[in-house]
PDB file of N, CA and C in Angstrom:
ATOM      1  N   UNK A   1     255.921 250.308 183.980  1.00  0.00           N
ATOM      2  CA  UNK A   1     257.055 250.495 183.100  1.00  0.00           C
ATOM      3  C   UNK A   1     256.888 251.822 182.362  1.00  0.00           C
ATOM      4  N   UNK A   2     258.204 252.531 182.249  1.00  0.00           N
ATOM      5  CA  UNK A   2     258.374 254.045 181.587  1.00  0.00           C
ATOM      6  C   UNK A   2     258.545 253.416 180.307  1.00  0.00           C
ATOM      7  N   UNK A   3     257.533 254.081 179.351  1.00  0.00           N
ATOM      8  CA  UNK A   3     257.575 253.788 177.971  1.00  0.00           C
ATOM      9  C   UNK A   3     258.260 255.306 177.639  1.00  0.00           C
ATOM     10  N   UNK A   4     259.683 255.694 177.511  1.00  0.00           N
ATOM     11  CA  UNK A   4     260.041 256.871 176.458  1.00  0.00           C
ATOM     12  C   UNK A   4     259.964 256.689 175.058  1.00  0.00           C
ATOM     13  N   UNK A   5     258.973 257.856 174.679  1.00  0.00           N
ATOM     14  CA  UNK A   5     259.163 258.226 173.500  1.00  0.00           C
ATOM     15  C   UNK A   5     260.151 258.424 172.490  1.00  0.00           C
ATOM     16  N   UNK A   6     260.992 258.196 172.940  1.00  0.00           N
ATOM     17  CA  UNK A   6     262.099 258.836 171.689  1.00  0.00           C
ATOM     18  C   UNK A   6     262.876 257.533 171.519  1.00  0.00           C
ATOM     19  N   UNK A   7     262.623 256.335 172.319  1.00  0.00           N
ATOM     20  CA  UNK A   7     263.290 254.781 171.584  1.00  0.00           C
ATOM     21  C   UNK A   7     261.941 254.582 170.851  1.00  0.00           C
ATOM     22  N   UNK A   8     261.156 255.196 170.834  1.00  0.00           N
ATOM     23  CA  UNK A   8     260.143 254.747 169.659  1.00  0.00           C
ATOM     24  C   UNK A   8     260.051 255.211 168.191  1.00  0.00           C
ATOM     25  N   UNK A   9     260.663 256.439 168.586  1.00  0.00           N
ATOM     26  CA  UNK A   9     260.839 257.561 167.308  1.00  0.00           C
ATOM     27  C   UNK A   9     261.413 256.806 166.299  1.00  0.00           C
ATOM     28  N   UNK A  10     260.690 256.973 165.212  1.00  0.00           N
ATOM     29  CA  UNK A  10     261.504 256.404 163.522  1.00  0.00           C
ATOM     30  C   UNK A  10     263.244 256.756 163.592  1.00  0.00           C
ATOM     31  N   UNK A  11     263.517 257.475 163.771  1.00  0.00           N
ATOM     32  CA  UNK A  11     264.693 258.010 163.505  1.00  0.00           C
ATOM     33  C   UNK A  11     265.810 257.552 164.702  1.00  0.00           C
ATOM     34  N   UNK A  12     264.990 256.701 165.569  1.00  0.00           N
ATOM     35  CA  UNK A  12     266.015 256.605 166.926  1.00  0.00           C
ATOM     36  C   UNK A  12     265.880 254.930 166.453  1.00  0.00           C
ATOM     37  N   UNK A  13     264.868 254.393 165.908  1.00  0.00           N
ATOM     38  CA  UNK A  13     264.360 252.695 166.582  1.00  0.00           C
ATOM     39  C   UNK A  13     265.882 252.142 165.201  1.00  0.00           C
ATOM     40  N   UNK A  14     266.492 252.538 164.083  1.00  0.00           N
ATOM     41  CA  UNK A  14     267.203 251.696 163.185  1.00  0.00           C
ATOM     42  C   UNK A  14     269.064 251.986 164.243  1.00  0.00           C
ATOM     43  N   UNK A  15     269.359 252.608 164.926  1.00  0.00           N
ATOM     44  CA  UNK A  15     270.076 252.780 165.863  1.00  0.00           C
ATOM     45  C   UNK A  15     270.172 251.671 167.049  1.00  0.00           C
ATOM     46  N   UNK A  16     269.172 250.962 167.246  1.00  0.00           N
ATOM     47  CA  UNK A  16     268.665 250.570 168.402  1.00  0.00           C
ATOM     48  C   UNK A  16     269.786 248.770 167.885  1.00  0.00           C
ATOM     49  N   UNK A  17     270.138 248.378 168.916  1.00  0.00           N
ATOM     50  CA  UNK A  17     270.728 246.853 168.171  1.00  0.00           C
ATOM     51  C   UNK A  17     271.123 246.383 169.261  1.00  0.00           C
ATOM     52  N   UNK A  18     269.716 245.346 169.443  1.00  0.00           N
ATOM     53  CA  UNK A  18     269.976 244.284 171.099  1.00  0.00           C
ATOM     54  C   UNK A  18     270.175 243.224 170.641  1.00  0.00           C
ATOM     55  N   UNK A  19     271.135 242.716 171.972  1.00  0.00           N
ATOM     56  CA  UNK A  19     271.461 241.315 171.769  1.00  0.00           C
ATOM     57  C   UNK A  19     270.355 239.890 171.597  1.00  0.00           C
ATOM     58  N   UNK A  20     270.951 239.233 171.130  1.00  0.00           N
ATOM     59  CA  UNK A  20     270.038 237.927 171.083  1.00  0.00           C
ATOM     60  C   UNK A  20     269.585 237.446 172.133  1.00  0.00           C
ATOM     61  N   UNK A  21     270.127 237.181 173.148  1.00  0.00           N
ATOM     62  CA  UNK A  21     270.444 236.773 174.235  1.00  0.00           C
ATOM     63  C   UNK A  21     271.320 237.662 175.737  1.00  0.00           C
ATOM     64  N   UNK A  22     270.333 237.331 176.705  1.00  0.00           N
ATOM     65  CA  UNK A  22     270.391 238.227 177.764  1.00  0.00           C
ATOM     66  C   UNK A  22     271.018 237.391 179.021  1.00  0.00           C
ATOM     67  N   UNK A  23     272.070 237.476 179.549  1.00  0.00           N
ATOM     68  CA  UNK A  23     271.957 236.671 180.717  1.00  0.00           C
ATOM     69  C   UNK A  23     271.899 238.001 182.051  1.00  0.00           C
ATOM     70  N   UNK A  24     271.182 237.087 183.376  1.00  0.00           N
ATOM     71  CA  UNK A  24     270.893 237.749 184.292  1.00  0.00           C
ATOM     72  C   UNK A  24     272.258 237.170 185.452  1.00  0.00           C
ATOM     73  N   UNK A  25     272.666 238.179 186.102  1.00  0.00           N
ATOM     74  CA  UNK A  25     273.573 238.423 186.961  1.00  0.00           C
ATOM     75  C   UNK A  25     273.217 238.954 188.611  1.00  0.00           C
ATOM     76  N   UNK A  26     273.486 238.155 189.906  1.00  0.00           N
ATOM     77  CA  UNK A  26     272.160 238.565 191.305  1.00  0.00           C
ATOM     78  C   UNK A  26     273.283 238.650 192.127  1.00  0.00           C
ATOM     79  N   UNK A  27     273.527 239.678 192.976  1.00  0.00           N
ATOM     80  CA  UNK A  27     274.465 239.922 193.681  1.00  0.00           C
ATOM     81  C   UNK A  27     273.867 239.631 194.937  1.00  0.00           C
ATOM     82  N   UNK A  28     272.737 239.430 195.315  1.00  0.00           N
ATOM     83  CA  UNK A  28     272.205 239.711 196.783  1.00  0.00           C
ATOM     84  C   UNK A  28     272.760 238.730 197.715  1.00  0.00           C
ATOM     85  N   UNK A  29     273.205 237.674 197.506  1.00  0.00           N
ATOM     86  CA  UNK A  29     274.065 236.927 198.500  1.00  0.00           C
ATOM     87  C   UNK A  29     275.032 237.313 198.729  1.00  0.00           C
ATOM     88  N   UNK A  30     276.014 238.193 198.097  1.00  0.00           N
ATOM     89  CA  UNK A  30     277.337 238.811 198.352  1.00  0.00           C
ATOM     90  C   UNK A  30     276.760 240.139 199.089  1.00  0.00           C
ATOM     91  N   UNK A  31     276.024 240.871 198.347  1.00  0.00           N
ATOM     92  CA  UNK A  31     275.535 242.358 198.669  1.00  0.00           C
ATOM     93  C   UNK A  31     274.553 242.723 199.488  1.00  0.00           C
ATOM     94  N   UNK A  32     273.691 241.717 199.697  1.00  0.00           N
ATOM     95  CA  UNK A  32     272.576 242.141 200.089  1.00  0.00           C
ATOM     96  C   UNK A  32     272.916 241.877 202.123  1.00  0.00           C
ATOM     97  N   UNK A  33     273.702 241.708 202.744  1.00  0.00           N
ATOM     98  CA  UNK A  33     273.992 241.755 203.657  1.00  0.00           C
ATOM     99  C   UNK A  33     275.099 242.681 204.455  1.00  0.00           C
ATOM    100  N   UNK A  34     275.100 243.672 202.769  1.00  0.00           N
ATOM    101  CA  UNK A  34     275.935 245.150 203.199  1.00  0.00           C
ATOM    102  C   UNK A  34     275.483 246.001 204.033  1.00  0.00           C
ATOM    103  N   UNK A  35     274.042 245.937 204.085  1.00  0.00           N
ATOM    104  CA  UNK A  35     272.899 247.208 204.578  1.00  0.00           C
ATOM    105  C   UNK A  35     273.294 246.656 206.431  1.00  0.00           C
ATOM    106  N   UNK A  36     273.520 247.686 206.810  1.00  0.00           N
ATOM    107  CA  UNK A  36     273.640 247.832 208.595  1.00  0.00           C
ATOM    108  C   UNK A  36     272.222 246.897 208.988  1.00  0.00           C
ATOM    109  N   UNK A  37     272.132 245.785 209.507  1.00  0.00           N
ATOM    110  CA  UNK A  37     271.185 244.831 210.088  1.00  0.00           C
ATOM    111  C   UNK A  37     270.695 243.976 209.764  1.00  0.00           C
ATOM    112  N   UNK A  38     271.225 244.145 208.448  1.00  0.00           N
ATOM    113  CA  UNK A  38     270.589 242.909 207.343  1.00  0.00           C
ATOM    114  C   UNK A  38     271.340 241.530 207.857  1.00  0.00           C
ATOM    115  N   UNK A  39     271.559 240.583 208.069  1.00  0.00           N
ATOM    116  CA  UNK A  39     272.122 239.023 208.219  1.00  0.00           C
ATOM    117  C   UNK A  39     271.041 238.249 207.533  1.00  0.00           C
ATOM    118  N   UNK A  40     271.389 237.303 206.975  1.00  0.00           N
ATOM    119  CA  UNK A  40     270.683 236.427 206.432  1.00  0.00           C
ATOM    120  C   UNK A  40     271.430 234.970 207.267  1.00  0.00           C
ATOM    121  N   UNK A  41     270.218 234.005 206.978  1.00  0.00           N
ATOM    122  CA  UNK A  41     270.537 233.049 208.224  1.00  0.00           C
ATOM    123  C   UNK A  41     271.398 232.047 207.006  1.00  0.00           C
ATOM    124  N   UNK A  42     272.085 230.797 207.137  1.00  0.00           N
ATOM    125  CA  UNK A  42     271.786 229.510 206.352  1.00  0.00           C
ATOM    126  C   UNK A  42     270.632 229.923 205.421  1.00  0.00           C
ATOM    127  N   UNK A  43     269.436 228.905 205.903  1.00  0.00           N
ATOM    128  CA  UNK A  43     268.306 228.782 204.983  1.00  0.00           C
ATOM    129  C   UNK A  43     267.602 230.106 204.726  1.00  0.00           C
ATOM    130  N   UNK A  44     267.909 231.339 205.186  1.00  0.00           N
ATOM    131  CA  UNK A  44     267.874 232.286 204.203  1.00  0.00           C
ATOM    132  C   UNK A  44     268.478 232.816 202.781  1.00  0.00           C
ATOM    133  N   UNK A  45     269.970 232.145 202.860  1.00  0.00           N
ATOM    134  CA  UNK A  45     270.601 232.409 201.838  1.00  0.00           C
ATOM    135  C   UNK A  45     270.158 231.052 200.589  1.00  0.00           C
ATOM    136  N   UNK A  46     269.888 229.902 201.128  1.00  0.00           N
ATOM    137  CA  UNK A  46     269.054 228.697 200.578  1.00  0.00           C
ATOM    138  C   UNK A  46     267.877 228.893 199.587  1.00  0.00           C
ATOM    139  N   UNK A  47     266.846 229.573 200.598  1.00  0.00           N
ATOM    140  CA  UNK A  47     266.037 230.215 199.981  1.00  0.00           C
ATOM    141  C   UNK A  47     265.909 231.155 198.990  1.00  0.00           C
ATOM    142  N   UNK A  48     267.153 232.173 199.342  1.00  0.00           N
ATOM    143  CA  UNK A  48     267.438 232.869 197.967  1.00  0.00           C
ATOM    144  C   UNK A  48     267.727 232.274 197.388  1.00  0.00           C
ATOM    145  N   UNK A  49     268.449 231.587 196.816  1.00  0.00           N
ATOM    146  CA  UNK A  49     269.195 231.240 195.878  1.00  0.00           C
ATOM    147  C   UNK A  49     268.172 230.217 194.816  1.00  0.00           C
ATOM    148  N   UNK A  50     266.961 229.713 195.905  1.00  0.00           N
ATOM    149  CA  UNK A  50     266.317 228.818 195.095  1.00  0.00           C
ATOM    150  C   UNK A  50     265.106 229.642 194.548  1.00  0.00           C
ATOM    151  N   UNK A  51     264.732 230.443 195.293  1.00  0.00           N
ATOM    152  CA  UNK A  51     264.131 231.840 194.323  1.00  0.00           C
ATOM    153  C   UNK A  51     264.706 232.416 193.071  1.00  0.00           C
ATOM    154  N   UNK A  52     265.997 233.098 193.056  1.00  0.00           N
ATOM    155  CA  UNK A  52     266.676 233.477 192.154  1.00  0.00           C
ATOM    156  C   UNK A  52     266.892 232.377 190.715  1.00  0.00           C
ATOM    157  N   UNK A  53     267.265 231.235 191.250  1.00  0.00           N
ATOM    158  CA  UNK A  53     266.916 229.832 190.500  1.00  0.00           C
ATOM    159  C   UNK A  53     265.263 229.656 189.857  1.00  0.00           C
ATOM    160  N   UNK A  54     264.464 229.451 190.399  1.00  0.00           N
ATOM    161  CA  UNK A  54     263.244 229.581 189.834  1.00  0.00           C
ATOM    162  C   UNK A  54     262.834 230.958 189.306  1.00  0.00           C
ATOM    163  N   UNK A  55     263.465 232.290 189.235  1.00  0.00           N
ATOM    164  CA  UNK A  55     263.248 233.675 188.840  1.00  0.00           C
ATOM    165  C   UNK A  55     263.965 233.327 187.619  1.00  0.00           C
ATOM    166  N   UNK A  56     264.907 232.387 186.705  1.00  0.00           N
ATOM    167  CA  UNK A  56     265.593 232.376 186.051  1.00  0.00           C
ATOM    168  C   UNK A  56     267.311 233.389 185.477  1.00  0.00           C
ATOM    169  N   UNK A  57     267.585 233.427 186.814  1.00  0.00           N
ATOM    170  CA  UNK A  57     268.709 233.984 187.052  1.00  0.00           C
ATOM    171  C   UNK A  57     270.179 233.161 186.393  1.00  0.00           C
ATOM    172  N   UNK A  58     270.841 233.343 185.425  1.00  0.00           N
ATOM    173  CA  UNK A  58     271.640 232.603 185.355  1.00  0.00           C
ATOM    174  C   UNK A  58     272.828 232.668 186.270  1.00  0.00           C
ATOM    175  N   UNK A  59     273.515 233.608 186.714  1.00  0.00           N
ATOM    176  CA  UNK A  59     274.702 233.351 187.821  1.00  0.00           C
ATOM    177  C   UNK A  59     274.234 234.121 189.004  1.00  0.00           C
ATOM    178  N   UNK A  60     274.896 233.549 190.374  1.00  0.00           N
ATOM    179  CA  UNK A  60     274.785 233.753 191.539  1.00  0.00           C
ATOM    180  C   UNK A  60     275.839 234.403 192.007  1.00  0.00           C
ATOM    181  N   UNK A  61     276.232 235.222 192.637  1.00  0.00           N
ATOM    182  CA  UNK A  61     277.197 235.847 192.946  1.00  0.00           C
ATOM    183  C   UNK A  61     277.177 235.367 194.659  1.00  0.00           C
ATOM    184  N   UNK A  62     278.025 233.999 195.382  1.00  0.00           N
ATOM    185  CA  UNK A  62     277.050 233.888 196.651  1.00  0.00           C
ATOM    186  C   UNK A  62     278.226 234.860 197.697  1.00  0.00           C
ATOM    187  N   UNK A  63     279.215 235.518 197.412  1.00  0.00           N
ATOM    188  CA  UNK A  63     279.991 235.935 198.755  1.00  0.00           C
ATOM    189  C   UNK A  63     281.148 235.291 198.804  1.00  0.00           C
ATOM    190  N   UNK A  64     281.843 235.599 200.203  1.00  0.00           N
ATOM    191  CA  UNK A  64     283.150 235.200 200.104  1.00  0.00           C
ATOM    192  C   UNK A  64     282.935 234.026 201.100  1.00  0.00           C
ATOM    193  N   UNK A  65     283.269 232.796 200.657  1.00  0.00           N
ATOM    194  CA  UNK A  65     283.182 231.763 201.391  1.00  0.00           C
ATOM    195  C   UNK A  65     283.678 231.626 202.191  1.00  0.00           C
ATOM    196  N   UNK A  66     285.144 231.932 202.302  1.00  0.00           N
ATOM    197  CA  UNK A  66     285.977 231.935 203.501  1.00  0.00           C
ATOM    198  C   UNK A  66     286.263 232.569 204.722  1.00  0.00           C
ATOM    199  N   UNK A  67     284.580 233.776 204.324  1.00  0.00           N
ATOM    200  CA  UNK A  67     285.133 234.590 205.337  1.00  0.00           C
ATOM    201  C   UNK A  67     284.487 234.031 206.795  1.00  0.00           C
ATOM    202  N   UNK A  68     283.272 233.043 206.964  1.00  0.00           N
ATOM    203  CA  UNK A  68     282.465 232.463 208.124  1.00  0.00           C
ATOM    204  C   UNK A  68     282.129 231.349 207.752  1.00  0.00           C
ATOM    205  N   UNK A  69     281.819 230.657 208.486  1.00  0.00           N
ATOM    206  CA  UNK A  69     282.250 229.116 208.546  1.00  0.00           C
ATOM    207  C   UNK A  69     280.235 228.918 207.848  1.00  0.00           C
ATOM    208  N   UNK A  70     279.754 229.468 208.625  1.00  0.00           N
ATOM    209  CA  UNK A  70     277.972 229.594 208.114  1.00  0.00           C
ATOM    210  C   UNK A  70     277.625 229.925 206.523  1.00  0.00           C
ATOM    211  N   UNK A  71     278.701 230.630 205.980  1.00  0.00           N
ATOM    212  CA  UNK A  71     278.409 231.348 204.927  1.00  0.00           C
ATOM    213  C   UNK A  71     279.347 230.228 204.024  1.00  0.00           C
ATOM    214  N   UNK A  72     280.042 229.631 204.634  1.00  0.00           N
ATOM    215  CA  UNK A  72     280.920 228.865 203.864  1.00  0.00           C
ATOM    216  C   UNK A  72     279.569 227.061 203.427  1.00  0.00           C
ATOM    217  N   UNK A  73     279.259 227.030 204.750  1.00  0.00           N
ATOM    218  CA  UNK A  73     278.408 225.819 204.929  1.00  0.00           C
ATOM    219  C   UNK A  73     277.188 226.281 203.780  1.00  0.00           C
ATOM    220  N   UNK A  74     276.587 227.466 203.619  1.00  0.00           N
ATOM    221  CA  UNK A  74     275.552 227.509 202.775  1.00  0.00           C
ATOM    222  C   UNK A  74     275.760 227.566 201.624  1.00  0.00           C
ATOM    223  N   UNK A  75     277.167 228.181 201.141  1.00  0.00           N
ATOM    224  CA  UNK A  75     277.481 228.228 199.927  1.00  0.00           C
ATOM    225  C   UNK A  75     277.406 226.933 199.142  1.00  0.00           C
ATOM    226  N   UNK A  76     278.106 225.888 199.979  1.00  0.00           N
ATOM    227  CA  UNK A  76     278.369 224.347 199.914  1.00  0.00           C
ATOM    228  C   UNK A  76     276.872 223.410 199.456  1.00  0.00           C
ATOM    229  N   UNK A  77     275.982 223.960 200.668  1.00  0.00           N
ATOM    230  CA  UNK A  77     274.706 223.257 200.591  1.00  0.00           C
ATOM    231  C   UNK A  77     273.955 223.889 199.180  1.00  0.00           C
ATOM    232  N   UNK A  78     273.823 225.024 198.728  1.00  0.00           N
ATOM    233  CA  UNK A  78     273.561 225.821 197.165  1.00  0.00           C
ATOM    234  C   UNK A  78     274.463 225.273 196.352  1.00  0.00           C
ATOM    235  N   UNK A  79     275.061 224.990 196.356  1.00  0.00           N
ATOM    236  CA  UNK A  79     275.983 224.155 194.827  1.00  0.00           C
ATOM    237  C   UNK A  79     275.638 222.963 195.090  1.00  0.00           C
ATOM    238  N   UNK A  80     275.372 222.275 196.020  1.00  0.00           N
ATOM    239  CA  UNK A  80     275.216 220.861 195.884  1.00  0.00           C
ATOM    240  C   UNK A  80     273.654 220.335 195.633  1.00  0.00           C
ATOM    241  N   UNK A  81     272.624 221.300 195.886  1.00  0.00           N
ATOM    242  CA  UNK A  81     271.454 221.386 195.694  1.00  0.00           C
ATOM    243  C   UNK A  81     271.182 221.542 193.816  1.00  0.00           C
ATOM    244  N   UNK A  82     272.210 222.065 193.034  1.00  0.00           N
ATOM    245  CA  UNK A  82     272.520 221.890 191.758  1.00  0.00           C
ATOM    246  C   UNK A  82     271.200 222.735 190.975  1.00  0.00           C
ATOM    247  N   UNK A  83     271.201 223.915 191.462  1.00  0.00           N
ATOM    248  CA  UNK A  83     270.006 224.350 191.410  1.00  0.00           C
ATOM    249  C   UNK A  83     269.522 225.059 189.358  1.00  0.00           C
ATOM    250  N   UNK A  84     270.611 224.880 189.223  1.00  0.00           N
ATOM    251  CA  UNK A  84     270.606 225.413 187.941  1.00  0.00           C
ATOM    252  C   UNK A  84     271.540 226.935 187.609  1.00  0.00           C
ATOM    253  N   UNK A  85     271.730 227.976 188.096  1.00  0.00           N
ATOM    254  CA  UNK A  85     272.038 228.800 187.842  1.00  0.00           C
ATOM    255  C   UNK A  85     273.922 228.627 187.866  1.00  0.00           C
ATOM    256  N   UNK A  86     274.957 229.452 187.137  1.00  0.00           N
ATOM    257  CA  UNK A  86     276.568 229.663 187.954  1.00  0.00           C
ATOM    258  C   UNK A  86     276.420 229.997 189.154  1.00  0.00           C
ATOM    259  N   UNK A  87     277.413 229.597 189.866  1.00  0.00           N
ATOM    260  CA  UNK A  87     277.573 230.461 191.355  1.00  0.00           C
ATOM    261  C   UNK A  87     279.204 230.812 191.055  1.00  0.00           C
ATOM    262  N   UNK A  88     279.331 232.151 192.281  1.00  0.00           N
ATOM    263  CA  UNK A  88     280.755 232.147 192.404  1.00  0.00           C
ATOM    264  C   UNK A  88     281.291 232.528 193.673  1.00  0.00           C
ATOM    265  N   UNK A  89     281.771 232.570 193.876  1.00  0.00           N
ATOM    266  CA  UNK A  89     282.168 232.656 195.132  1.00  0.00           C
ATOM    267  C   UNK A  89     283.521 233.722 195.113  1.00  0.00           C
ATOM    268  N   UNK A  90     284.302 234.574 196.411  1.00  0.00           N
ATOM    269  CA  UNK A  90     285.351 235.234 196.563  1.00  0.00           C
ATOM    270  C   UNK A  90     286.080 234.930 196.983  1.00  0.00           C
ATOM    271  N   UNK A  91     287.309 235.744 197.026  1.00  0.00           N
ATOM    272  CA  UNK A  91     288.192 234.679 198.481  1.00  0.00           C
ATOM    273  C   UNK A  91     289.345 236.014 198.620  1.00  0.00           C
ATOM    274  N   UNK A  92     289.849 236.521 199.660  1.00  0.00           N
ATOM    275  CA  UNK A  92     290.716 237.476 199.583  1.00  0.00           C
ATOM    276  C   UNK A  92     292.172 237.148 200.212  1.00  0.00           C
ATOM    277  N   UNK A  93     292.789 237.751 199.716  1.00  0.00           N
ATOM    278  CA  UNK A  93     294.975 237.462 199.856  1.00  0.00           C
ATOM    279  C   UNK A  93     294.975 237.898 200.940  1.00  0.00           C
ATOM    280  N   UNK A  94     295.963 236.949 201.957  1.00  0.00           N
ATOM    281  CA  UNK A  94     296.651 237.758 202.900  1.00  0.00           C
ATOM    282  C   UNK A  94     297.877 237.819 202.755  1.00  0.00           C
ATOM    283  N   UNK A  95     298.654 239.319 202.815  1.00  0.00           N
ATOM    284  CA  UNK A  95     300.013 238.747 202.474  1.00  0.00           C
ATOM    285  C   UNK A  95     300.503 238.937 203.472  1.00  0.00           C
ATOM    286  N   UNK A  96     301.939 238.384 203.461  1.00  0.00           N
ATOM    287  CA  UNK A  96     303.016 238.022 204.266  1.00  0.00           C
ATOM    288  C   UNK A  96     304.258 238.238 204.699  1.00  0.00           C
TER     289      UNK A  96
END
């Protein structure tokens, strides 16, 4: 960890005003299968999610459910596993 000097400085630290409370936000089920080769299986996305869950992640960001029937099935099996964290899911318009 980069310790900078100057959030330490007297004159910088009465400026400084963090929240009480932090929540954590994990995109890698939506995002992390952007990278050219990346696929994650079912129980890969399982596994994340129960990592991210035990990492103390409060929301899950899992993807767009509707877009594959696999991605739809894991999303399903992660919410019902009740793992602790939000999940959310996407869904996109077609118009007409």
């Amino acid at each position: 960890m980069v310790r900078e000097p100057w959030n330490f400085d007297e004159s910088v630290r009465p400026q400084l005003h963090f929240a009480s409370k932090s929540s954590f936000i994990d995109v890698t089920l939506r995002d992390g299968e952007q990278q050219t080769g990346v696929i994650f299986t079912k129980d890969d996305k399982i596994r994340i999610a129960e990592g991210l869950a035990e990492a103390g992640v409060h929301r899950i960001e899992a993807g767009i459910a509707g877009s594959f029937a696999e991605r739809r099935a894991a999303i399903k099996e992660i919410v019902k596993r009740k793992l602790g964290p939000r999940f959310s899911s996407f869904s996109r318009l077609h118009g007409g």
